[in-house]
C-alpha atoms as a PDB file:
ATOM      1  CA  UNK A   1      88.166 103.882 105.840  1.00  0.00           C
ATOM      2  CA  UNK A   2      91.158 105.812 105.066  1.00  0.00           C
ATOM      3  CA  UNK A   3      91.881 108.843 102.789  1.00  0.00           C
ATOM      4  CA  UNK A   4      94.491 108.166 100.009  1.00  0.00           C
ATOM      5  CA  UNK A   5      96.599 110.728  97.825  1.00  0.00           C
ATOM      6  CA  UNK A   6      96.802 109.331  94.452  1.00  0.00           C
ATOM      7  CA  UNK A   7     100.801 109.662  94.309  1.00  0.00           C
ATOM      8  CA  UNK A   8     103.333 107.607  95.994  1.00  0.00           C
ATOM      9  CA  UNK A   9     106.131 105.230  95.088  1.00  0.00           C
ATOM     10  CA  UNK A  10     107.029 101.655  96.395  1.00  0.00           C
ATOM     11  CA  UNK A  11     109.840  99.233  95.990  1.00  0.00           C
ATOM     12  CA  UNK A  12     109.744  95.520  96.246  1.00  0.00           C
ATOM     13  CA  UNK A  13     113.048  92.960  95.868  1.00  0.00           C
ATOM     14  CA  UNK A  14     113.704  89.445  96.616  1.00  0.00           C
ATOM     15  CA  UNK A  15     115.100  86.246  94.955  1.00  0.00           C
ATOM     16  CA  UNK A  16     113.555  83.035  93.806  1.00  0.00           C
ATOM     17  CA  UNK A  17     115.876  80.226  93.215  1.00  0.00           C
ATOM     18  CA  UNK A  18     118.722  81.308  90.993  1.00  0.00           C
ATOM     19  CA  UNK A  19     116.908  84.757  89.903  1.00  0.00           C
ATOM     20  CA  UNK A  20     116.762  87.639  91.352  1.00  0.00           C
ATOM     21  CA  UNK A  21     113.655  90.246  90.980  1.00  0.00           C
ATOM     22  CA  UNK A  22     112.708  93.878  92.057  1.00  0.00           C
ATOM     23  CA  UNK A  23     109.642  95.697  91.574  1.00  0.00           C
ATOM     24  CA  UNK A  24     109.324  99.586  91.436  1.00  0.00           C
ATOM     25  CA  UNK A  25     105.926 100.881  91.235  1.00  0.00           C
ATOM     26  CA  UNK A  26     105.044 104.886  91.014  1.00  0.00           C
ATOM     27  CA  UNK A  27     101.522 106.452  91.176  1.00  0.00           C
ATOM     28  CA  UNK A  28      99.752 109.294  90.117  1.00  0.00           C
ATOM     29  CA  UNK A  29      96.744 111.540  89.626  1.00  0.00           C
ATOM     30  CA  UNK A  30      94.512 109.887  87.355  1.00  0.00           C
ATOM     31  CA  UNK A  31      90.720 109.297  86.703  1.00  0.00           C
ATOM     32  CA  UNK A  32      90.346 105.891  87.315  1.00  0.00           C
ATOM     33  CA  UNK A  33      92.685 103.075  88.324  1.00  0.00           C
ATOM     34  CA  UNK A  34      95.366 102.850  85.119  1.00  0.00           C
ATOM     35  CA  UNK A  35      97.927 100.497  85.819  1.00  0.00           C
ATOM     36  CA  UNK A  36     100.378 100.382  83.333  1.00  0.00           C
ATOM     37  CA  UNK A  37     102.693  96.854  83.556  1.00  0.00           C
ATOM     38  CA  UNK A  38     106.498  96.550  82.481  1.00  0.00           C
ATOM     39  CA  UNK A  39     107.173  92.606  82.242  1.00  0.00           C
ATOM     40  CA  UNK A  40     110.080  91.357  80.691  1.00  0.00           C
ATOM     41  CA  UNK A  41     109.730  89.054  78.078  1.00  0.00           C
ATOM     42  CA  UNK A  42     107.661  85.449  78.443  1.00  0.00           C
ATOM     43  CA  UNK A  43     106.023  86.955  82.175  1.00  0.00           C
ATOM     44  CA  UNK A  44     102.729  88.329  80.347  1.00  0.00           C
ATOM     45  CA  UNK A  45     100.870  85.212  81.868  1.00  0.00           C
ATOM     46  CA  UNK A  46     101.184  86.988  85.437  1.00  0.00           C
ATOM     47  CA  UNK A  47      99.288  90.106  84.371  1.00  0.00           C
ATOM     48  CA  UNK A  48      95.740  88.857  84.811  1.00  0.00           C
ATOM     49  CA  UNK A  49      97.110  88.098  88.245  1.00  0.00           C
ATOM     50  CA  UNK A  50      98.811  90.915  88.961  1.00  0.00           C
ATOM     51  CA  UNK A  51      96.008  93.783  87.993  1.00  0.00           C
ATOM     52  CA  UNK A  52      93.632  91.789  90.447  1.00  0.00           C
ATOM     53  CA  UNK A  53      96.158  92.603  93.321  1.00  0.00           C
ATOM     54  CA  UNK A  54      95.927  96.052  92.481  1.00  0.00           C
ATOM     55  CA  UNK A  55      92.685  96.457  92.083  1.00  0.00           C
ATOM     56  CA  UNK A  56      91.780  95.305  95.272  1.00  0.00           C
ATOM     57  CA  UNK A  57      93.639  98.121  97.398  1.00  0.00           C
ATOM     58  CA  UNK A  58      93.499 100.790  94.707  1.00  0.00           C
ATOM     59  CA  UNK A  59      90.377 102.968  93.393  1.00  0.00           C
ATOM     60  CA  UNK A  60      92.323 105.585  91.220  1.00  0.00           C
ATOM     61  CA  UNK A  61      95.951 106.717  90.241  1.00  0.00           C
ATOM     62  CA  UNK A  62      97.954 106.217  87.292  1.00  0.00           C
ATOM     63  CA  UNK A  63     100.472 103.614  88.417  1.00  0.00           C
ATOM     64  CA  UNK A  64     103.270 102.501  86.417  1.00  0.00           C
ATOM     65  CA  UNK A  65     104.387  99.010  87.593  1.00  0.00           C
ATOM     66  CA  UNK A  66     108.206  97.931  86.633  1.00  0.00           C
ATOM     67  CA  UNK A  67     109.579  94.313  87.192  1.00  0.00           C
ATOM     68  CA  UNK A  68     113.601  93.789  86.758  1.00  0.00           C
ATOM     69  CA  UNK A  69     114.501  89.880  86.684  1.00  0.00           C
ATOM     70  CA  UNK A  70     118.095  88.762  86.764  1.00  0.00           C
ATOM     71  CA  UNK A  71     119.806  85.685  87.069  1.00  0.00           C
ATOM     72  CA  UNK A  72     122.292  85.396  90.258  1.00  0.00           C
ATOM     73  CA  UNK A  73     124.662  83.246  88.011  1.00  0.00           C
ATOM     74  CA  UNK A  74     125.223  81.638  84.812  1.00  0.00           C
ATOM     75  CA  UNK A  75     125.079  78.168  83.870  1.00  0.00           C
ATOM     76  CA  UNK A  76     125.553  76.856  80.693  1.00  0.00           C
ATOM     77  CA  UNK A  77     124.939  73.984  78.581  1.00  0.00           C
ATOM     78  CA  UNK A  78     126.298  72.003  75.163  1.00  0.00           C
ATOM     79  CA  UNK A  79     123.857  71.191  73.377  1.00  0.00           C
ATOM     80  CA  UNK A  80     124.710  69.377  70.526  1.00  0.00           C
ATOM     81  CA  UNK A  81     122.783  69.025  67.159  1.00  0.00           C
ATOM     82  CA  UNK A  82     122.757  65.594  66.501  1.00  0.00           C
ATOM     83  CA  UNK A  83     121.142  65.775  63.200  1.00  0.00           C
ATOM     84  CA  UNK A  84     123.695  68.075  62.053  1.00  0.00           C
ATOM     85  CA  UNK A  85     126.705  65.812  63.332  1.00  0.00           C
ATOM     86  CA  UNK A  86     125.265  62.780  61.908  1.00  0.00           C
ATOM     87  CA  UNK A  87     125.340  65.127  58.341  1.00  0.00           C
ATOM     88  CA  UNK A  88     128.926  65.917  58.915  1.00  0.00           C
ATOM     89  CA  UNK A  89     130.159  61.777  59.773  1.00  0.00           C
ATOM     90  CA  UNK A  90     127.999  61.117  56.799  1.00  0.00           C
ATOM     91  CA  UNK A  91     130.053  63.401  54.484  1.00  0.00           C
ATOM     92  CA  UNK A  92     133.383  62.772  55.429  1.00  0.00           C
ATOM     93  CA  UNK A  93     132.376  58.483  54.530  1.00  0.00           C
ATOM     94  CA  UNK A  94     131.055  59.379  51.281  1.00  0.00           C
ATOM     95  CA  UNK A  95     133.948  61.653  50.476  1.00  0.00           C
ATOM     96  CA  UNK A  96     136.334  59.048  51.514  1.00  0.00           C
ATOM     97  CA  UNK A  97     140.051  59.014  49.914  1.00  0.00           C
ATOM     98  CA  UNK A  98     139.545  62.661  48.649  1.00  0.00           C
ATOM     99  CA  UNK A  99     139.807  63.510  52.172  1.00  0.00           C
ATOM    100  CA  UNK A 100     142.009  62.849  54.889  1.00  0.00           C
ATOM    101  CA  UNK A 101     140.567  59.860  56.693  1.00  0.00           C
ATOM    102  CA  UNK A 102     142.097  61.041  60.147  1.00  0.00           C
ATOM    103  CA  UNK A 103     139.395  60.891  63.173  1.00  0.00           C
ATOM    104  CA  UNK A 104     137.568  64.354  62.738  1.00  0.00           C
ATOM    105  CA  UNK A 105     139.291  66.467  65.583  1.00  0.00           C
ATOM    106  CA  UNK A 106     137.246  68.464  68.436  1.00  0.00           C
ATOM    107  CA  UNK A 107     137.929  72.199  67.872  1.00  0.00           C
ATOM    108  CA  UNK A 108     137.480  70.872  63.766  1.00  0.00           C
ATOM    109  CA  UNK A 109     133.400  69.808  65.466  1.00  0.00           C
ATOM    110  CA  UNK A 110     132.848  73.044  67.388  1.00  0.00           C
ATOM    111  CA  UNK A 111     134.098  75.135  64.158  1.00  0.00           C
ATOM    112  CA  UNK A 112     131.204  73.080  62.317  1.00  0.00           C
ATOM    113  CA  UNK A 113     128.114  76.074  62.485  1.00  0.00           C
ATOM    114  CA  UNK A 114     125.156  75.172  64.321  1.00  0.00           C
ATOM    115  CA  UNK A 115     126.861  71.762  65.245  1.00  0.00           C
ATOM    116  CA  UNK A 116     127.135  72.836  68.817  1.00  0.00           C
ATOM    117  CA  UNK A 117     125.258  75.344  70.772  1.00  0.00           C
ATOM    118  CA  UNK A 118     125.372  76.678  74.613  1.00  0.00           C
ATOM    119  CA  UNK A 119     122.612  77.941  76.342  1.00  0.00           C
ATOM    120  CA  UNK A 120     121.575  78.326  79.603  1.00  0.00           C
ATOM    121  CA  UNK A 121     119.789  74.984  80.660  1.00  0.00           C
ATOM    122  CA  UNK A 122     115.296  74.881  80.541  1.00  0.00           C
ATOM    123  CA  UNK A 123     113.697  75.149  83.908  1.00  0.00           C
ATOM    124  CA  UNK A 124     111.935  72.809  84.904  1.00  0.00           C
ATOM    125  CA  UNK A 125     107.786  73.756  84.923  1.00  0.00           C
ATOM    126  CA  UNK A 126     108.079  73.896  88.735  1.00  0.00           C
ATOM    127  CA  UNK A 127     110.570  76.390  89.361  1.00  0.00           C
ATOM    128  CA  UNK A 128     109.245  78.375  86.571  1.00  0.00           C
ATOM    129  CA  UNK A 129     105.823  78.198  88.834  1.00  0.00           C
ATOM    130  CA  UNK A 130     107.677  78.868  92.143  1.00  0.00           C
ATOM    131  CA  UNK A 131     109.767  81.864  90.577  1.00  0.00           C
ATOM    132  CA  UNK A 132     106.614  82.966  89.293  1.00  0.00           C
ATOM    133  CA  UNK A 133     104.453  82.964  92.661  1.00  0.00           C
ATOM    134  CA  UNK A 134     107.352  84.971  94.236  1.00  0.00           C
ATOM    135  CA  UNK A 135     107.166  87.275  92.031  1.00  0.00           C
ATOM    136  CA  UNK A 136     103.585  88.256  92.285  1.00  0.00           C
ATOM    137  CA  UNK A 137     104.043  87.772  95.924  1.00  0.00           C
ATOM    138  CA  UNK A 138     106.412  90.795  95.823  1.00  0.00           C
ATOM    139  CA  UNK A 139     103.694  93.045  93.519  1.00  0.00           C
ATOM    140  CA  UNK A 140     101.149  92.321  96.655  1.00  0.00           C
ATOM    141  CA  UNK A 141     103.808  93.378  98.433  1.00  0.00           C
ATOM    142  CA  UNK A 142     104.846  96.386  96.716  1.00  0.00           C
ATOM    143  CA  UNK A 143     101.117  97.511  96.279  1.00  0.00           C
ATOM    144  CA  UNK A 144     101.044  97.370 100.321  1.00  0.00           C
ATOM    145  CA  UNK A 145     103.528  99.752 100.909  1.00  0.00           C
ATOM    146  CA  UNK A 146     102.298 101.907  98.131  1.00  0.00           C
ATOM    147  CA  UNK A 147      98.791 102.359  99.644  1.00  0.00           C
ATOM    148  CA  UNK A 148     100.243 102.798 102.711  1.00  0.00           C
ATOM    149  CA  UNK A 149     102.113 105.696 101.461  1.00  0.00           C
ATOM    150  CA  UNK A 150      99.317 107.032 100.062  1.00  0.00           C
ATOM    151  CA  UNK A 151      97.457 106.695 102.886  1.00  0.00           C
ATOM    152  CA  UNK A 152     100.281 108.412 105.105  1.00  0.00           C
ATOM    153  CA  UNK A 153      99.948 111.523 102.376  1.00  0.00           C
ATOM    154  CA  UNK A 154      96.013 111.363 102.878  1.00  0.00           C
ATOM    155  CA  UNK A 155      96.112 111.601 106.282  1.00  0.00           C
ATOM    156  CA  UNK A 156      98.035 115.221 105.529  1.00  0.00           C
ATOM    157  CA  UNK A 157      95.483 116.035 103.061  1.00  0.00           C
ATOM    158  CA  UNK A 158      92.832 115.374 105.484  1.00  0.00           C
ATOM    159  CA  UNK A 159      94.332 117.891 107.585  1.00  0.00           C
ATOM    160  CA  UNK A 160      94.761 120.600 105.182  1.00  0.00           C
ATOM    161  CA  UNK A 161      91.434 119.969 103.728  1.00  0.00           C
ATOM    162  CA  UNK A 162      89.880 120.603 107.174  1.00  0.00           C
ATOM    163  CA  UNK A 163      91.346 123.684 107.475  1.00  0.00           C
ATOM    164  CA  UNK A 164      89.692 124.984 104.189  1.00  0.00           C
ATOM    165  CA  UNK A 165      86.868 123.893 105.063  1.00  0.00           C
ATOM    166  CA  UNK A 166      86.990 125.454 108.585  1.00  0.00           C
ATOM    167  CA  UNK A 167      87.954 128.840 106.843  1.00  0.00           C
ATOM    168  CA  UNK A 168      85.051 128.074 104.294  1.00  0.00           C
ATOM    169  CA  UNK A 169      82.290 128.326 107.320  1.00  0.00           C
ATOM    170  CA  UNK A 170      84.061 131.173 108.700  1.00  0.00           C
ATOM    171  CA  UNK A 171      83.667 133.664 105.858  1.00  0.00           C
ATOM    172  CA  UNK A 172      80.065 132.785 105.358  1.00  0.00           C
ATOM    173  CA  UNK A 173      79.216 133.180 108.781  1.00  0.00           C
ATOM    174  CA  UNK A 174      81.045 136.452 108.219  1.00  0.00           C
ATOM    175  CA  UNK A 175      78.742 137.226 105.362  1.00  0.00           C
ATOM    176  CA  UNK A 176      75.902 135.967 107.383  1.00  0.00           C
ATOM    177  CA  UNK A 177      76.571 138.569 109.932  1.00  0.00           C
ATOM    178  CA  UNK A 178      77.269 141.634 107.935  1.00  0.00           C
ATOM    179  CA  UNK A 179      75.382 144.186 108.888  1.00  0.00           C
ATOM    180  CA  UNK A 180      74.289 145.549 105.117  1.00  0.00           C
ATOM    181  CA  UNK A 181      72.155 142.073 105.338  1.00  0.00           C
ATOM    182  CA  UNK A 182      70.155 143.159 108.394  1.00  0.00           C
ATOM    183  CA  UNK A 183      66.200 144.464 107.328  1.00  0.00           C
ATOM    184  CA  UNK A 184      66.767 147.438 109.175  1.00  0.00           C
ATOM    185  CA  UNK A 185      70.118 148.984 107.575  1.00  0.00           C
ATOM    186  CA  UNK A 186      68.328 147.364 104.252  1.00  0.00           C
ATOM    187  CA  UNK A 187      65.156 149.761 105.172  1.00  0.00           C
ATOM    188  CA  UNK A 188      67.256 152.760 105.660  1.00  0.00           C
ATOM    189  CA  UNK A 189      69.735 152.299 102.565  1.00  0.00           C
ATOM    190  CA  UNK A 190      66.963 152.454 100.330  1.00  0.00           C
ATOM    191  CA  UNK A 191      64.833 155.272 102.299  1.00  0.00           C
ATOM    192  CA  UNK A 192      67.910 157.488 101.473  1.00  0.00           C
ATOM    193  CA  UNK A 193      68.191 156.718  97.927  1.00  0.00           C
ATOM    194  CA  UNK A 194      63.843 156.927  97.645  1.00  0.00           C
ATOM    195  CA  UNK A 195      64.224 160.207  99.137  1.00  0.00           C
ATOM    196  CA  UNK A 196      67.047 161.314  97.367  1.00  0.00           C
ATOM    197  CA  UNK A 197      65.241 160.735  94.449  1.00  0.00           C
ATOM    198  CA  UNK A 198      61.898 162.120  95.064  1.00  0.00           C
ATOM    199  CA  UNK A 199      63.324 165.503  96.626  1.00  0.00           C
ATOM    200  CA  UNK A 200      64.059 165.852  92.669  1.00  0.00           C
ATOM    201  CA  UNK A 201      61.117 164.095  91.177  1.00  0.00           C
ATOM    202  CA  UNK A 202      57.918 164.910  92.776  1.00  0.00           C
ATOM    203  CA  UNK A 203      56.154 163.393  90.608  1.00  0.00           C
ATOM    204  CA  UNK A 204      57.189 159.862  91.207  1.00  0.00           C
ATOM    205  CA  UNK A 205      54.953 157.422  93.109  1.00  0.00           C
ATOM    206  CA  UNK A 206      56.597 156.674  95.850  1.00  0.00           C
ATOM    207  CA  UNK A 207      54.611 153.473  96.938  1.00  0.00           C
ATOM    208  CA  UNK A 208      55.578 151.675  93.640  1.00  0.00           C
ATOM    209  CA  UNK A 209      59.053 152.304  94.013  1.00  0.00           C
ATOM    210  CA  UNK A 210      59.022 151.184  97.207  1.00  0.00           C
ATOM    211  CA  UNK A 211      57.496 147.824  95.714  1.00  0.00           C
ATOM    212  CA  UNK A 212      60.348 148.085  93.235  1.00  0.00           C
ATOM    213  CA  UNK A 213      63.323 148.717  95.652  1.00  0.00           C
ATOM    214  CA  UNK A 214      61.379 145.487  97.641  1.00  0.00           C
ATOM    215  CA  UNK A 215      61.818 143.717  94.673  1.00  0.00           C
ATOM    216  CA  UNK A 216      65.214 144.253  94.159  1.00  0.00           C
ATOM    217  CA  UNK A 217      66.240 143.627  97.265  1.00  0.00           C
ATOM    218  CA  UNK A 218      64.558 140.406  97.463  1.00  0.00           C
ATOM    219  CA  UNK A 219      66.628 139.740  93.921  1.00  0.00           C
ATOM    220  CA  UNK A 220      69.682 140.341  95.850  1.00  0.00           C
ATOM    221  CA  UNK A 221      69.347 138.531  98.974  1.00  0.00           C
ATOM    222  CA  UNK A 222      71.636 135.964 100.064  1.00  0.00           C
ATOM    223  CA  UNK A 223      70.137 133.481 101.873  1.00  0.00           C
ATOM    224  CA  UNK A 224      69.887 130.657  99.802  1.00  0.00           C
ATOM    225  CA  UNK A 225      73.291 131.010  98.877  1.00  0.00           C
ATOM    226  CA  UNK A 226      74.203 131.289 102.541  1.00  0.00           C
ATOM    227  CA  UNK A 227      71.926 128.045 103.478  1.00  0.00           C
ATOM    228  CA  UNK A 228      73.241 125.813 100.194  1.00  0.00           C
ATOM    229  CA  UNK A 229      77.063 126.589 101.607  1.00  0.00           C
ATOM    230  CA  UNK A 230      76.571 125.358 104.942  1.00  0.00           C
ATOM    231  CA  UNK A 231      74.950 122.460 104.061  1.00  0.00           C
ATOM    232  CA  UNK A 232      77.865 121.896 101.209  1.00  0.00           C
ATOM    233  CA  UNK A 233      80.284 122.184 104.159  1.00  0.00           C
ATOM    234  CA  UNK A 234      78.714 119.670 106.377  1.00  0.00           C
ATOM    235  CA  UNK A 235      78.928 117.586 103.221  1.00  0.00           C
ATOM    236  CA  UNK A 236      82.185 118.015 102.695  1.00  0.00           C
ATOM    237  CA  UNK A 237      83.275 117.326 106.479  1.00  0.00           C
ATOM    238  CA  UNK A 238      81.219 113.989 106.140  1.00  0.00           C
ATOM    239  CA  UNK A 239      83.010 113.275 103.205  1.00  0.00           C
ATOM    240  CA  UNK A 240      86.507 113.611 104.779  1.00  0.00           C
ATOM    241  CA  UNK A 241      85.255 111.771 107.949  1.00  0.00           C
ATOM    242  CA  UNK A 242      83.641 108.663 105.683  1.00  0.00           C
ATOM    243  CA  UNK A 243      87.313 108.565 104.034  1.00  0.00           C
ATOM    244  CA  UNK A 244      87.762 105.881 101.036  1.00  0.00           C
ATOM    245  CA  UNK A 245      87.889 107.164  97.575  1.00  0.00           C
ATOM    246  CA  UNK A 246      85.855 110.438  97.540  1.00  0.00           C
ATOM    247  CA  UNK A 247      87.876 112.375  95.698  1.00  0.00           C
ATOM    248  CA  UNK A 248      85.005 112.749  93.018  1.00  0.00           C
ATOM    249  CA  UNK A 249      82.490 113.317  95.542  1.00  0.00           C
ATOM    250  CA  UNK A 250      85.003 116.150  96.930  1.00  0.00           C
ATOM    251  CA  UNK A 251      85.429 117.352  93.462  1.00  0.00           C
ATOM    252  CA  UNK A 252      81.937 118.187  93.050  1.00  0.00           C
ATOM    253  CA  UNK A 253      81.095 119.953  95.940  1.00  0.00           C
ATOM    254  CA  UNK A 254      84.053 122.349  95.021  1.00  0.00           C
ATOM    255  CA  UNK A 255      82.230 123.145  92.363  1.00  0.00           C
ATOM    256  CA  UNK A 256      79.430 123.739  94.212  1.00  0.00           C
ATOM    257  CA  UNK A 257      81.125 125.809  96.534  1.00  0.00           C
ATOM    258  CA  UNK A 258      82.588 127.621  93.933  1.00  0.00           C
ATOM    259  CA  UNK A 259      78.945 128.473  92.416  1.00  0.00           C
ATOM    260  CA  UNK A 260      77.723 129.777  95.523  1.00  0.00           C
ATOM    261  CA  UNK A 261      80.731 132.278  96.043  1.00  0.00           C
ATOM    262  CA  UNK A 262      80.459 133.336  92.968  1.00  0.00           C
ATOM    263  CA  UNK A 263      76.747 134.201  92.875  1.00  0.00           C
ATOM    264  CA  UNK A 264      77.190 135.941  96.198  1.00  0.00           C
ATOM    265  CA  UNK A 265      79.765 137.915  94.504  1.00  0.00           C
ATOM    266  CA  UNK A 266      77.371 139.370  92.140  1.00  0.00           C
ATOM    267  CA  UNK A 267      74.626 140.021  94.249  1.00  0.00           C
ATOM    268  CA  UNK A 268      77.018 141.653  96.868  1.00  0.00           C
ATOM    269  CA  UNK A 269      75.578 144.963  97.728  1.00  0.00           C
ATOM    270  CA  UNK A 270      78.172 145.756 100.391  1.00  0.00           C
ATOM    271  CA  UNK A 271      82.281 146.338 100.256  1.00  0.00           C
ATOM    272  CA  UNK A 272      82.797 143.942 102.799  1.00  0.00           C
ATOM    273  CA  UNK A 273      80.434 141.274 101.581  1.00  0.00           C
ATOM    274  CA  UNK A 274      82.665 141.437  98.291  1.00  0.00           C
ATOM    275  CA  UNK A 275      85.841 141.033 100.250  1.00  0.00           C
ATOM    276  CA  UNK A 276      84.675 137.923 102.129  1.00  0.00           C
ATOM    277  CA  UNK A 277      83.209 136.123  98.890  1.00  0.00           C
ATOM    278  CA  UNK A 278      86.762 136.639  96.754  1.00  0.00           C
ATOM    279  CA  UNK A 279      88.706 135.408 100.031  1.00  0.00           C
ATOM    280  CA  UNK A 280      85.799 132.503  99.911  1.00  0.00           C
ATOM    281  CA  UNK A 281      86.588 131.912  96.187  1.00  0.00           C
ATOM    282  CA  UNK A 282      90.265 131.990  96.738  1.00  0.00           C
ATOM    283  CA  UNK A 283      90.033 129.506  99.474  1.00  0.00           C
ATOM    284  CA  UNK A 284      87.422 127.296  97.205  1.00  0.00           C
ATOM    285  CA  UNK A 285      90.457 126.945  94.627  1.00  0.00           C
ATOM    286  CA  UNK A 286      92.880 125.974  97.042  1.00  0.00           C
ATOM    287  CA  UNK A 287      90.224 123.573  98.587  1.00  0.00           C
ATOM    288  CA  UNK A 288      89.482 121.964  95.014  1.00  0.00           C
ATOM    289  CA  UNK A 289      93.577 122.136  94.189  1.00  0.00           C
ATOM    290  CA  UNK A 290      94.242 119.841  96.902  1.00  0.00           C
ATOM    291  CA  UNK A 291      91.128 117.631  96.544  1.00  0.00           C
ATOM    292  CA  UNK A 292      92.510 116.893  92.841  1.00  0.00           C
ATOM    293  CA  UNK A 293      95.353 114.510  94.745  1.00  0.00           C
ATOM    294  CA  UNK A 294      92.526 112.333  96.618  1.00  0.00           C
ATOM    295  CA  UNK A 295      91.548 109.054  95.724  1.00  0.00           C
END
């Protein structure tokens, strides 16, 4: 499976009969699948319909889905109220000599309210159906070419993503390898300060600070922290290389990552150490920034 960004846009048009019909749809970040339908009035049967397509090739986004229909021409009808003219002949009888008795002229009908109406003629159930299935043949359409442009902008996440990642490994194997985490300079550091301190405290017994100074620096050590971020890193690129929607799963291990660099950070004993775990946080931001888009 494929990565997909959660933002894209897709247009759909075609005609049905007399009508013509366009969809636009538009997607963002969003967290879970929020499609948000614009029918015009009398198409709210189709929307049962229409969230199923979407569903089916979308896992997350908030996607705002806009339907324009229009009719190619106009055609209009008389329709004549036959109750109401039936009223009118009925009057004029029982009037009779108080009113003209010349045959009721035709501009003297239309002027008669509600005696004669135009509209545009009923469809018949069948092209109302056929219209219909065009129309929601266009959303599947439209929702195609939307998940293809998401997957397009995945694939460039993908990319970046594995570059943060890459950088990721690098600076711990940079903090792996410094040399202020090697037993021997660790041995001689705290010699120094043990004999720095007893040249002015002769009373002090030296074996229990040495089981003190052990202590600390087992406190400080950064191997766990070390081990958890290469294994979150071979999470991550399995992740990436599973594709689908993992942008959750993603999500998480930034903030896992982001734990790690930031307890190395405090247990740092060493300038350069330091250095490499606020480089690791920055690129643990811009890692999770980016991961926000995914699917």
């Amino acid at each position: 499976m494929t990565l997909q960004s959660m933002t894209g846009f897709a247009r759909s048009e075609g005609s049905s009969g007399r009508y013509r019909w366009a969809w636009e749809l538009r997607s963002v970040n969003g967290k879970g699948l929020d499609l948000r339908l614009r029918l015009p009035s009398g198409m709210e049967a189709l929307e049962t319909a229409l969230r199923d397509i979407a569903s089916k090739s979308l896992s997350r986004g908030n996607i705002q889905a806009g339907l324009s229909v229009s009719a190619s021409e106009t055609k209009l009808e008389a329709v004549v109220n036959r109750d109401a003219l039936d009223a009118v002949l009925a009057l004029k009888q029982e009037l009779g000599n108080a009113v003209s008795d010349a045959p009721l002229s035709f501009d003297t009908l239309l002027s008669v309210r509600g005696l004669v109406e135009f509209r545009e003629p009923e469809e018949t159930e069948a092209a109302q159906a056929a219209r219909n299935a065009d129309i929601v043949d266009g959303f599947s359409a439209a929702v195609a070419s939307l998940k293809a442009m998401r997957e397009r902008e995945g694939a460039s996440l993908y990319t970046l993503l594995s570059t943060h990642i890459d950088r990721i490994e690098q600076l711990t194997s940079v903090i792996e390898a410094d040399p202020s985490r090697q037993a021997e300079h660790i041995r001689a550091r705290l010699e120094a300060q043990i004999a720095l301190i007893g040249d002015g405290n002769g009373g002090l017994d030296r074996e229990r600070l040495y089981a003190e100074a052990a202590l600390l620096a087992t406190k400080a050590d950064l191997r766990e922290e070390i081990d958890r971020l290469t294994s979150h890193v071979s999470a991550a690129r399995e992740l990436l290389a599973a594709g689908g929607p993992v942008g959750r799963k993603l999500d998480f291990l930034a903030q896992e990552f982001n734990r790690e660099s930031n307890t190395i950070c405090s247990k740092s004993n060493a300038s350069a150490v330091t250095a490499a775990g606020i480089e690791l946080k920055v690129v643990i931001d811009q890692f999770r920034e980016q991961v926000q888009n995914l699917e």
